[in-house]
Protein backbone atom coordinates (compact mmCIF):
# COMPACT_ATOMS: atom_id res chain seq x y z
CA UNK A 1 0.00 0.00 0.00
CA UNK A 2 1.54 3.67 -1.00
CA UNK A 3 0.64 4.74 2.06
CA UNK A 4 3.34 2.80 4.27
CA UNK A 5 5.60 3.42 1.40
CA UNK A 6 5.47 6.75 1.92
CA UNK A 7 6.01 6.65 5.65
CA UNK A 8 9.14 4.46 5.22
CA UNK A 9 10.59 6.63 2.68
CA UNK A 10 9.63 9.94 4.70
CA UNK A 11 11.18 8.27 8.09
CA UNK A 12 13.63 10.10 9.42
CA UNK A 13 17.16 8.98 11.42
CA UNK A 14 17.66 5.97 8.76
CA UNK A 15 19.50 6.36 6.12
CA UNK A 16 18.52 5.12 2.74
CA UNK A 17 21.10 2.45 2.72
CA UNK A 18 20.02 1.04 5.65
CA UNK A 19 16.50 0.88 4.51
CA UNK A 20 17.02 -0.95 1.40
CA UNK A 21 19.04 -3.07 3.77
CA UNK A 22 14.92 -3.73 6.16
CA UNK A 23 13.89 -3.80 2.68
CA UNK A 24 15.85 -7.55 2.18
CA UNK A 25 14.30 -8.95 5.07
CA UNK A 26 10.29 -7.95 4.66
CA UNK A 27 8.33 -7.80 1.72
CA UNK A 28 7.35 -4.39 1.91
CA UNK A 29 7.24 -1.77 4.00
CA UNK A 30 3.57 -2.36 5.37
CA UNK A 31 5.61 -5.62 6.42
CA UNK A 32 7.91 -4.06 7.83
CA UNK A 33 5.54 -1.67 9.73
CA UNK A 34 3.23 -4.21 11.34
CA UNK A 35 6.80 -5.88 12.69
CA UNK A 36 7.21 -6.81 16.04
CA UNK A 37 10.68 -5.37 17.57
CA UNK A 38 11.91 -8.84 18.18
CA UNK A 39 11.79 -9.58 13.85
CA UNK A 40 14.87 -6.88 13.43
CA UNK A 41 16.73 -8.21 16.25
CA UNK A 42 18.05 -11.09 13.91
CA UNK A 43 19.13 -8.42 10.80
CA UNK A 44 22.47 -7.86 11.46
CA UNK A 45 24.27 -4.31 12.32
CA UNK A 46 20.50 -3.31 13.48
CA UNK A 47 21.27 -0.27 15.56
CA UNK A 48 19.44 1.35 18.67
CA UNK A 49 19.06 4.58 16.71
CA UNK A 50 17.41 2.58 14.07
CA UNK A 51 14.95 0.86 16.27
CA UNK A 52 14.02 3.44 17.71
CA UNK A 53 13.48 5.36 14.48
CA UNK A 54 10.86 2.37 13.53
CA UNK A 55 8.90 2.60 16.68
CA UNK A 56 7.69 5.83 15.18
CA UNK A 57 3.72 4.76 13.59
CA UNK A 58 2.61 7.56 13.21
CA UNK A 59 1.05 7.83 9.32
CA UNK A 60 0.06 11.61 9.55
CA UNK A 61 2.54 12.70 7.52
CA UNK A 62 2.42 9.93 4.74
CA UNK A 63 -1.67 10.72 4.78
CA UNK A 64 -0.75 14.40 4.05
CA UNK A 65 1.62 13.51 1.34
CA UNK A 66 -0.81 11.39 -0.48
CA UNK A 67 -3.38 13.81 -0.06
CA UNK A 68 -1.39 16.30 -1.44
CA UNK A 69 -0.43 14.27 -4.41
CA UNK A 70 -4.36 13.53 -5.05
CA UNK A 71 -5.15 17.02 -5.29
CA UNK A 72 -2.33 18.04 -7.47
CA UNK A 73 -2.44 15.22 -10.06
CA UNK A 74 1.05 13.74 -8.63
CA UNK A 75 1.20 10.00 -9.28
CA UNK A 76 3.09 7.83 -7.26
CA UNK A 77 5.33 4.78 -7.98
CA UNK A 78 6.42 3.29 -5.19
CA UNK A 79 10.22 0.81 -6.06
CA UNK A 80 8.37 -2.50 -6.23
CA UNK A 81 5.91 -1.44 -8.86
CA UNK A 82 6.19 -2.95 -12.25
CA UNK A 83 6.19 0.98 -13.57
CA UNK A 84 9.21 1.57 -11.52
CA UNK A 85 12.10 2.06 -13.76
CA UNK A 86 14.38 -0.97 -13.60
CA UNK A 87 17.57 0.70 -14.25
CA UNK A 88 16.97 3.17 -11.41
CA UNK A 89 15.75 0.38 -9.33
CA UNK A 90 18.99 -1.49 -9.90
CA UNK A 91 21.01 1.40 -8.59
CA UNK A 92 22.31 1.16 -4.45
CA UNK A 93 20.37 4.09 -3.77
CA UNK A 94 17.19 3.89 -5.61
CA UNK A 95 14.61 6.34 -4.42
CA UNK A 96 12.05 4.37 -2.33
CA UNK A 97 8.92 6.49 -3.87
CA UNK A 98 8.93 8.42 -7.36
CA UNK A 99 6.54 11.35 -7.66
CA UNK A 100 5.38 11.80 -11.24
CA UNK A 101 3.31 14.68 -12.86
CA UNK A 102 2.75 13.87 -16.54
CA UNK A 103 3.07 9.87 -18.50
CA UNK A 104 5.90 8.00 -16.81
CA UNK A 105 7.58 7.07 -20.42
CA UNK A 106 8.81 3.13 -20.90
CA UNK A 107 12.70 3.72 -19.62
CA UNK A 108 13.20 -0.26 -19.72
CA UNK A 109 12.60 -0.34 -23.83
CA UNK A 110 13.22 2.68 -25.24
CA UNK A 111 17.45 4.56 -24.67
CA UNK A 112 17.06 7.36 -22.33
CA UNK A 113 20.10 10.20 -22.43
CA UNK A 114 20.16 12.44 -19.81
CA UNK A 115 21.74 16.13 -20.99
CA UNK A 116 23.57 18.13 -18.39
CA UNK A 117 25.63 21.80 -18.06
CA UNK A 118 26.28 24.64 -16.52
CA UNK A 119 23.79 27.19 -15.39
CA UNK A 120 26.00 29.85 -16.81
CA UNK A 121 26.19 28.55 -20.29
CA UNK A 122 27.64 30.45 -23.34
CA UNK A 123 25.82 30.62 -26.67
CA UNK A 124 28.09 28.10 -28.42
CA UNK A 125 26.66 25.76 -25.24
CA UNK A 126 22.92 26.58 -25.27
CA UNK A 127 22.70 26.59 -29.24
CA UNK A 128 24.63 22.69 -29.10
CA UNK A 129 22.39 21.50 -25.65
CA UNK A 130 19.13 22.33 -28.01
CA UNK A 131 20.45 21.12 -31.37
CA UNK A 132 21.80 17.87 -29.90
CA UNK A 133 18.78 17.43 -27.81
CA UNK A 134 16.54 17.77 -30.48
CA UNK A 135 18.44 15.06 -32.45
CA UNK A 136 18.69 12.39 -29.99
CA UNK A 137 14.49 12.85 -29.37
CA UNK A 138 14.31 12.93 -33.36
CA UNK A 139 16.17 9.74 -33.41
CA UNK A 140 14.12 7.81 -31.29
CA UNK A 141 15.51 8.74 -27.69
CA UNK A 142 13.90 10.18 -24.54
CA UNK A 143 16.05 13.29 -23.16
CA UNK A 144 15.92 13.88 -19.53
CA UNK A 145 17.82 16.83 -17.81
CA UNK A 146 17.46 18.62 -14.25
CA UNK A 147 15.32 21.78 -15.70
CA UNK A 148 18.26 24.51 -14.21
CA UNK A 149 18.33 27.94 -16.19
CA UNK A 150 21.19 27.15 -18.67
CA UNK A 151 22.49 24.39 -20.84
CA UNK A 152 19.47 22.36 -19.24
CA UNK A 153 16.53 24.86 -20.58
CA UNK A 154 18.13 24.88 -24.07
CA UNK A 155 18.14 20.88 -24.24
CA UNK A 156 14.72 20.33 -22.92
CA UNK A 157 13.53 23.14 -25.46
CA UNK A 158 15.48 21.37 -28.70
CA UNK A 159 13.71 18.01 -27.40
CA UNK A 160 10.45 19.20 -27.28
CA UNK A 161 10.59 20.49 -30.98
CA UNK A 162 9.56 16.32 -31.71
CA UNK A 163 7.09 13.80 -30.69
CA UNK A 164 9.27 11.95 -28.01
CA UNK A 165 8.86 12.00 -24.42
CA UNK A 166 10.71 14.60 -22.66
CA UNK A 167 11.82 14.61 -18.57
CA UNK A 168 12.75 17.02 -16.05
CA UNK A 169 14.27 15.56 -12.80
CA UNK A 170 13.61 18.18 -10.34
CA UNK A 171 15.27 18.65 -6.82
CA UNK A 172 12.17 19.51 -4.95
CA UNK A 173 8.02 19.12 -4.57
CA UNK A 174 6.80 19.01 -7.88
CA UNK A 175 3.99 21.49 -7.01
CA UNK A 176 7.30 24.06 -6.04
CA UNK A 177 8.54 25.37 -9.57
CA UNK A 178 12.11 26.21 -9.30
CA UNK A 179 13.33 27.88 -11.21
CA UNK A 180 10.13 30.23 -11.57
CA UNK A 181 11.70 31.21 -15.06
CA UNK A 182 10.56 27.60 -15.99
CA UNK A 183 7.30 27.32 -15.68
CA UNK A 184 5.89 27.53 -18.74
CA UNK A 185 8.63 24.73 -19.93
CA UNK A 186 7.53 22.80 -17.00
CA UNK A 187 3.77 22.73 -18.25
CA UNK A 188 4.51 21.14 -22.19
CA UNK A 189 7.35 18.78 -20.57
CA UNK A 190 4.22 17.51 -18.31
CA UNK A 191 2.10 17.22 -21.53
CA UNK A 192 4.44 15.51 -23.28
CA UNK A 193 6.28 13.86 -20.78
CA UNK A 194 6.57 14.50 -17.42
CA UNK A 195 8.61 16.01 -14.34
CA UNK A 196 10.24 13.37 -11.82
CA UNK A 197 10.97 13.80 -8.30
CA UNK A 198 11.78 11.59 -5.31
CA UNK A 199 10.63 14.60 -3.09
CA UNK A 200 6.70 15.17 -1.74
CA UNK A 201 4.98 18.19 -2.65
CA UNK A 202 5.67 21.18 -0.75
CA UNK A 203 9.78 20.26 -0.43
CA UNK A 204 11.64 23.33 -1.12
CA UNK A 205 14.54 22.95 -3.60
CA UNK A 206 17.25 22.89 -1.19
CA UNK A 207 21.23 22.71 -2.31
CA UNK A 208 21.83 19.57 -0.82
CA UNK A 209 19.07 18.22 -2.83
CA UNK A 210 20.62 18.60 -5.97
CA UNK A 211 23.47 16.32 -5.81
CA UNK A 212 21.24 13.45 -4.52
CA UNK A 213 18.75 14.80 -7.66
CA UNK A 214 21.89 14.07 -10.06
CA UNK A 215 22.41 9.76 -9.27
CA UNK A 216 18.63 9.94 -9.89
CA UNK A 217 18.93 11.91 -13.36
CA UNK A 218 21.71 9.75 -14.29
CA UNK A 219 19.93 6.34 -12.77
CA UNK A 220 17.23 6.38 -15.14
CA UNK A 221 19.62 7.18 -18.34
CA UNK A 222 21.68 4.70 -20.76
CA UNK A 223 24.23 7.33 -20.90
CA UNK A 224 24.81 11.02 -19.84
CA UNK A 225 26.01 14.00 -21.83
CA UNK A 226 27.62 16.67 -20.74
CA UNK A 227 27.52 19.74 -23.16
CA UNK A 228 29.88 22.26 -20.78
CA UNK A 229 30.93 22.30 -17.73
CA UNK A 230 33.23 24.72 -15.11
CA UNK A 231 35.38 22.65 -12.68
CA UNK A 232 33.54 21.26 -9.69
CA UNK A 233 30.62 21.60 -11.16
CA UNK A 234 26.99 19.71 -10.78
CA UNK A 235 27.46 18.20 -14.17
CA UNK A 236 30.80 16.57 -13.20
CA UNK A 237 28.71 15.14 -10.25
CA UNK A 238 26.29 13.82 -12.51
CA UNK A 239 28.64 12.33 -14.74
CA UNK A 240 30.43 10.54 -12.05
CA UNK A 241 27.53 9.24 -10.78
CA UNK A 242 26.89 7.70 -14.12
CA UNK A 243 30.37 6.19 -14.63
CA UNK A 244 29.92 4.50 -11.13
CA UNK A 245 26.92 3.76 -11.83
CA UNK A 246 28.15 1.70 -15.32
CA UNK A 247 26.08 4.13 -17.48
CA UNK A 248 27.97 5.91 -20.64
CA UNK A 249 29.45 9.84 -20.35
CA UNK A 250 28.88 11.85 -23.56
CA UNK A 251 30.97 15.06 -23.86
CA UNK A 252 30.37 17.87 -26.59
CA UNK A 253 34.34 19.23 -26.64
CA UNK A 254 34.95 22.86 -25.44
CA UNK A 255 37.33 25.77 -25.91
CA UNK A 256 39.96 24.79 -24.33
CA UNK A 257 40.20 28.38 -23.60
CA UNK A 258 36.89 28.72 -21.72
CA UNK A 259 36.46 28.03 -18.08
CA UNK A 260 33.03 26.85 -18.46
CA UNK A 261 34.44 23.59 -20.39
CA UNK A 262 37.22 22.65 -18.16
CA UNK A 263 35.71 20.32 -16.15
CA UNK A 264 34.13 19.17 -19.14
CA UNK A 265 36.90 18.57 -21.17
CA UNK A 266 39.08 17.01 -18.46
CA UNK A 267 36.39 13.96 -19.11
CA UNK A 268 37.60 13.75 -22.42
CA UNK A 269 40.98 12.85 -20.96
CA UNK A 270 38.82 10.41 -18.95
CA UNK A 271 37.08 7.67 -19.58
CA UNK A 272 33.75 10.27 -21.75
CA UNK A 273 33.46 9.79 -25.53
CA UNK A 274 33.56 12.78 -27.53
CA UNK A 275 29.67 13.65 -29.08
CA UNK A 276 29.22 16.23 -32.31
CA UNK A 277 25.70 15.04 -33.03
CA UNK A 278 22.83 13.55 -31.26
CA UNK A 279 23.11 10.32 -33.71
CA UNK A 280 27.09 9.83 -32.48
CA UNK A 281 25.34 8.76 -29.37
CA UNK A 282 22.02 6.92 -30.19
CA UNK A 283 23.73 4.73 -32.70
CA UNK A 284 25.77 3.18 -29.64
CA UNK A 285 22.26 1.86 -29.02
CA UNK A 286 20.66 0.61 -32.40
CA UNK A 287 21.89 -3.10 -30.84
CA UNK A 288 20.30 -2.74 -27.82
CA UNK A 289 17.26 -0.54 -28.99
CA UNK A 290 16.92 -2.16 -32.96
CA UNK A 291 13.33 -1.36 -33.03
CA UNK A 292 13.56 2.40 -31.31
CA UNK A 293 17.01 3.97 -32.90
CA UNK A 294 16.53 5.76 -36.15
CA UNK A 295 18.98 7.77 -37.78
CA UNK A 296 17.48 10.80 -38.26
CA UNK A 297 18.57 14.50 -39.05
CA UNK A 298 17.79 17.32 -36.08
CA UNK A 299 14.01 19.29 -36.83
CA UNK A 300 14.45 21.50 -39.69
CA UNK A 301 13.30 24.48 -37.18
CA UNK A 302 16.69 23.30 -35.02
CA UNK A 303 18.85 23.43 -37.94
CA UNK A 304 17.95 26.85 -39.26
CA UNK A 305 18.92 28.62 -36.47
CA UNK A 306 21.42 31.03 -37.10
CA UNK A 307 24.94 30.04 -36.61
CA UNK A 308 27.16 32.35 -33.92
CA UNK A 309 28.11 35.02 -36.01
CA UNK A 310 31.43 35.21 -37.40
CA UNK A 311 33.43 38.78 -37.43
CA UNK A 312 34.97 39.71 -40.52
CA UNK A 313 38.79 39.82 -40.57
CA UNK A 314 39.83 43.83 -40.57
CA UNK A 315 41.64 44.54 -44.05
CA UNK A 316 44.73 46.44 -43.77
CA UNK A 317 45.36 49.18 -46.09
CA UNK A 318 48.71 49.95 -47.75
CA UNK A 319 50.58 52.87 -46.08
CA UNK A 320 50.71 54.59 -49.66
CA UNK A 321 47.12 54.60 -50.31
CA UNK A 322 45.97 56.43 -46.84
CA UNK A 323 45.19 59.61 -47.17
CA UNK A 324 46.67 62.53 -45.47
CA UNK A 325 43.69 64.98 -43.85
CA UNK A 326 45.46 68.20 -42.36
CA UNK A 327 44.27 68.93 -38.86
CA UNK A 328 43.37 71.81 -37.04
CA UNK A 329 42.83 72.73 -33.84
CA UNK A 330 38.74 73.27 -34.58
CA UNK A 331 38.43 69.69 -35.97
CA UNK A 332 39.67 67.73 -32.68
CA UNK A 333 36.71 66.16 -31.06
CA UNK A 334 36.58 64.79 -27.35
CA UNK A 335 36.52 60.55 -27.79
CA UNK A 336 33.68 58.88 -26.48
CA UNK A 337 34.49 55.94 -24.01
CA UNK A 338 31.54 54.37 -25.63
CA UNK A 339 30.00 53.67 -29.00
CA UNK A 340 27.02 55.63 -29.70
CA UNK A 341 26.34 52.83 -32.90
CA UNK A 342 22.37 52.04 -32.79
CA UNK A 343 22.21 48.22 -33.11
CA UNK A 344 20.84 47.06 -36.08
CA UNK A 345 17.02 45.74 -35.09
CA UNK A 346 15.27 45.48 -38.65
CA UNK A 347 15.74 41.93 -38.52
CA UNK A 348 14.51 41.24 -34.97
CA UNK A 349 10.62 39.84 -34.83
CA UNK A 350 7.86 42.15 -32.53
CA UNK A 351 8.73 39.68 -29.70
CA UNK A 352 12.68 39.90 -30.23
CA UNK A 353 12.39 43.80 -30.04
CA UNK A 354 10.16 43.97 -26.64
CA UNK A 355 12.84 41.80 -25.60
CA UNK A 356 15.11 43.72 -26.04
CA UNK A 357 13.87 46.78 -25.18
CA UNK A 358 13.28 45.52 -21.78
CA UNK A 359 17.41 44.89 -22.01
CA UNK A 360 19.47 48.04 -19.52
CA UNK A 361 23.19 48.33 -19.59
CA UNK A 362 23.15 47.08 -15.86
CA UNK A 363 22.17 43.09 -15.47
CA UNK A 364 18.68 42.55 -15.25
CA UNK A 365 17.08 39.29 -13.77
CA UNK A 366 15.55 37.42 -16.72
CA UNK A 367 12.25 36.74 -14.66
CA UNK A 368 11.66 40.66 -14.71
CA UNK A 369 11.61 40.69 -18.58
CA UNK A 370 9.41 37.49 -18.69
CA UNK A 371 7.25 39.87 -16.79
CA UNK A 372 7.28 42.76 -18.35
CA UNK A 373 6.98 41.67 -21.46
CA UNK A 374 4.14 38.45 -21.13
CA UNK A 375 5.82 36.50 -23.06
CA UNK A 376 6.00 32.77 -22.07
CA UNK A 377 9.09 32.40 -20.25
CA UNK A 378 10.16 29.43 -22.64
CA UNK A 379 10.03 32.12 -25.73
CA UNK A 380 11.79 34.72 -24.04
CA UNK A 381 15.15 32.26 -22.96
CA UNK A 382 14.73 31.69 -26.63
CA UNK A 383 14.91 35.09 -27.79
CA UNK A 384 17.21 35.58 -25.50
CA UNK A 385 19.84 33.01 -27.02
CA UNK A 386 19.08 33.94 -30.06
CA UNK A 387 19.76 37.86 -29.11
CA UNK A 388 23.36 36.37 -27.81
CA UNK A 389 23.99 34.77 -30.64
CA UNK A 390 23.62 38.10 -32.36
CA UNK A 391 25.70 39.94 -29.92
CA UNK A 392 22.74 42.10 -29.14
CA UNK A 393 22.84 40.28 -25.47
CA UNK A 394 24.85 39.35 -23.00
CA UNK A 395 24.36 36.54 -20.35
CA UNK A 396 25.22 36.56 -16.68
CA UNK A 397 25.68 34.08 -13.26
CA UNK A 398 22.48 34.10 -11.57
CA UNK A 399 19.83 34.40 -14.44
CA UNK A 400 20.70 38.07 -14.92
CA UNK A 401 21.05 39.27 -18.59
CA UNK A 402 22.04 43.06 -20.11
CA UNK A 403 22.24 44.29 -23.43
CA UNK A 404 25.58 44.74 -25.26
């Protein structure tokens, strides 16, 4: 019955090691709860804190939870349910209880990559998250990431520009939208595929969620890409949880120049495999997916974006063809320590222009324009790449954003 599962998973003072541990020696944990005291004396390294931990009946707060969950459309798959993914399941520190808002998709037949970054992603990063993203869904794959501002956004965006199931593993309640930038993303990935979390409603996204958040994300993959990522990073986490794991690491190589792929491209030196397309990592899987893998090329709406612009070369001119202007003293003008050049906005849609017209010298939180503007907030981080991309923006740490 959920409702014990809930309580065992919610129980604090045992670890979840040690409860997978009860979890050998009773069938489940309404089992374990009707057990009398002298039925864990025989499992061994049973501690005092632990006993005492289990003497604790009460079911208020599991009766909450599920309440909670019925209300707010949050199903519930508890580990020994036939729904419960069996690659998570296999890992040493399998959630007890997955909460689900959306269609649970079929991880056990169909190759699931999960897509990871940095929060402070460059263009080159977000436009290759999306584009790759996009290409592994087209090709037959589900793409899960963690739903951060950043390289995550842009790869859940590219993969829901096709049909496949798309998954954000959050770090909190699934009722608490984090980051509030997202929530419009959050809606269409719950349409079309749906938000994971091993927290109840109501948990706040705490730090020290995240990393635990990360062995889940890369639990329920086949393999893990990493598009760019700073040293010490959350990606690097994820990725080592994957390689311990035994799940593949994916890495999109970096400037070598750029912090932001450091930690990233020390995988490369590693044990990762270098990726350029989605298909250089689904076709590791056409033997063990023959019926799911396609080769296919990116959406055509993915591969029309425009390409980071490329600044022309200055040409020099010969010494003898510059011409000679005579000065005098009524001609000097003070220099500017700025430009005073308009951008160029002919090209920009309506949408791109109220963007960007919302866009100060000083960094503005991105949640402010999403505001001001109405836009969804999933358009706007769109126009907002696509205004980097164009030099006409410039990102910061922190979800802030300025003009040039």
């Amino acid at each position: 019955m959920l409702l014990y599962w809930i309580w065992f998973a919610e129980l604090p003072n045992i670890q979840l090691w040690q409860k997978h541990i009860l979890l050998q020696y009773f069938s489940d944990p309404e089992e374990l709860y009707h057990a009398r005291k002298e039925a864990f004396l025989e499992i061994p390294d049973m501690t005092e804190s632990i006993l005492r931990a289990l003497e604790d009946k009460d079911l208020a707060v599991a009766k909450r939870i599920l309440r909670a969950c019925n209300e707010k459309n949050i199903h519930l798959f508890a580990m020994h349910d036939e729904s419960y993914p069996k690659g998570l399941k296999n890992t040493k520190d399998a959630p007890l209880v997955l909460y689900v808002k959306g269609t649970l998709p079929d991880f056990d037949n169909t190759p699931a990559i999960a897509i990871v970054g940095t929060r402070k992603a460059t263009p080159y990063g977000m436009t290759v998250s999306r584009r790759i993203a996009a290409q592994i869904a087209a090709c037959g794959g589900i793409v899960l990431s963690g739903g951060a501002t950043g390289n995550d956004t842009m790869a859940l965006t590219g993969a829901l520009t096709t049909t496949n199931p798309v998954v954000a593993v959050l770090a909190g309640g699934l009722d608490v939208v984090y980051p509030k930038s997202n929530t419009t993303l959050f809606s269409q990935i719950e349409k079309q595929g749906c938000l994971i979390s091993q927290y109840p409603p109501g948990t706040p996204h705490y730090r020290w969620n995240f990393p635990v958040r990360n062995r889940v994300l890369s639990g329920l993959s086949d393999g893990v890409l990493v598009v760019e990522a700073p040293e010490n990073s959350g990606a690097l986490i994820t990725a080592r949880s994957a390689l311990e794991q035994g799940r593949d690491v994916f890495v999109v190589p970096g400037n070598i120049d750029v912090p932001s792929c450091a930690g990233s491209n020390a995988l490369l030196q590693d044990r990762a495999t270098a990726a350029l397309s989605g298909w250089d990592i689904m076709k590791e899987y056409t033997a063990l997916y023959p019926d799911k893998v396609r080769k296919v090329p990116a959406p055509q709406a993915i591969l029309d974006e425009p390409e980071i612009p490329k600044v022309a070369e200055p040409v020099a001119v010969p010494k003898e063809k510059k011409e000679r202007s005579r000065k005098i003293p009524v001609d000097k003008e003070e220099k500017s320590s700025y430009s005073c050049i308009e951008p160029d906005l002919s090209q920009l849609s309506e949408q791109e222009k109220a963007v960007y017209q919302c866009l100060t010298k000083a960094p503005r939180p991105v949640d402010d324009i999403i505001s001001e503007t109405g836009i969804p907030s999933q358009k706007v981080l769109s126009i907002l790449t696509m205004l980097s991309i164009r030099s006409l923006a410039v990102t910061h740490p922190g979800g802030f954003v300025s003009h040039k």
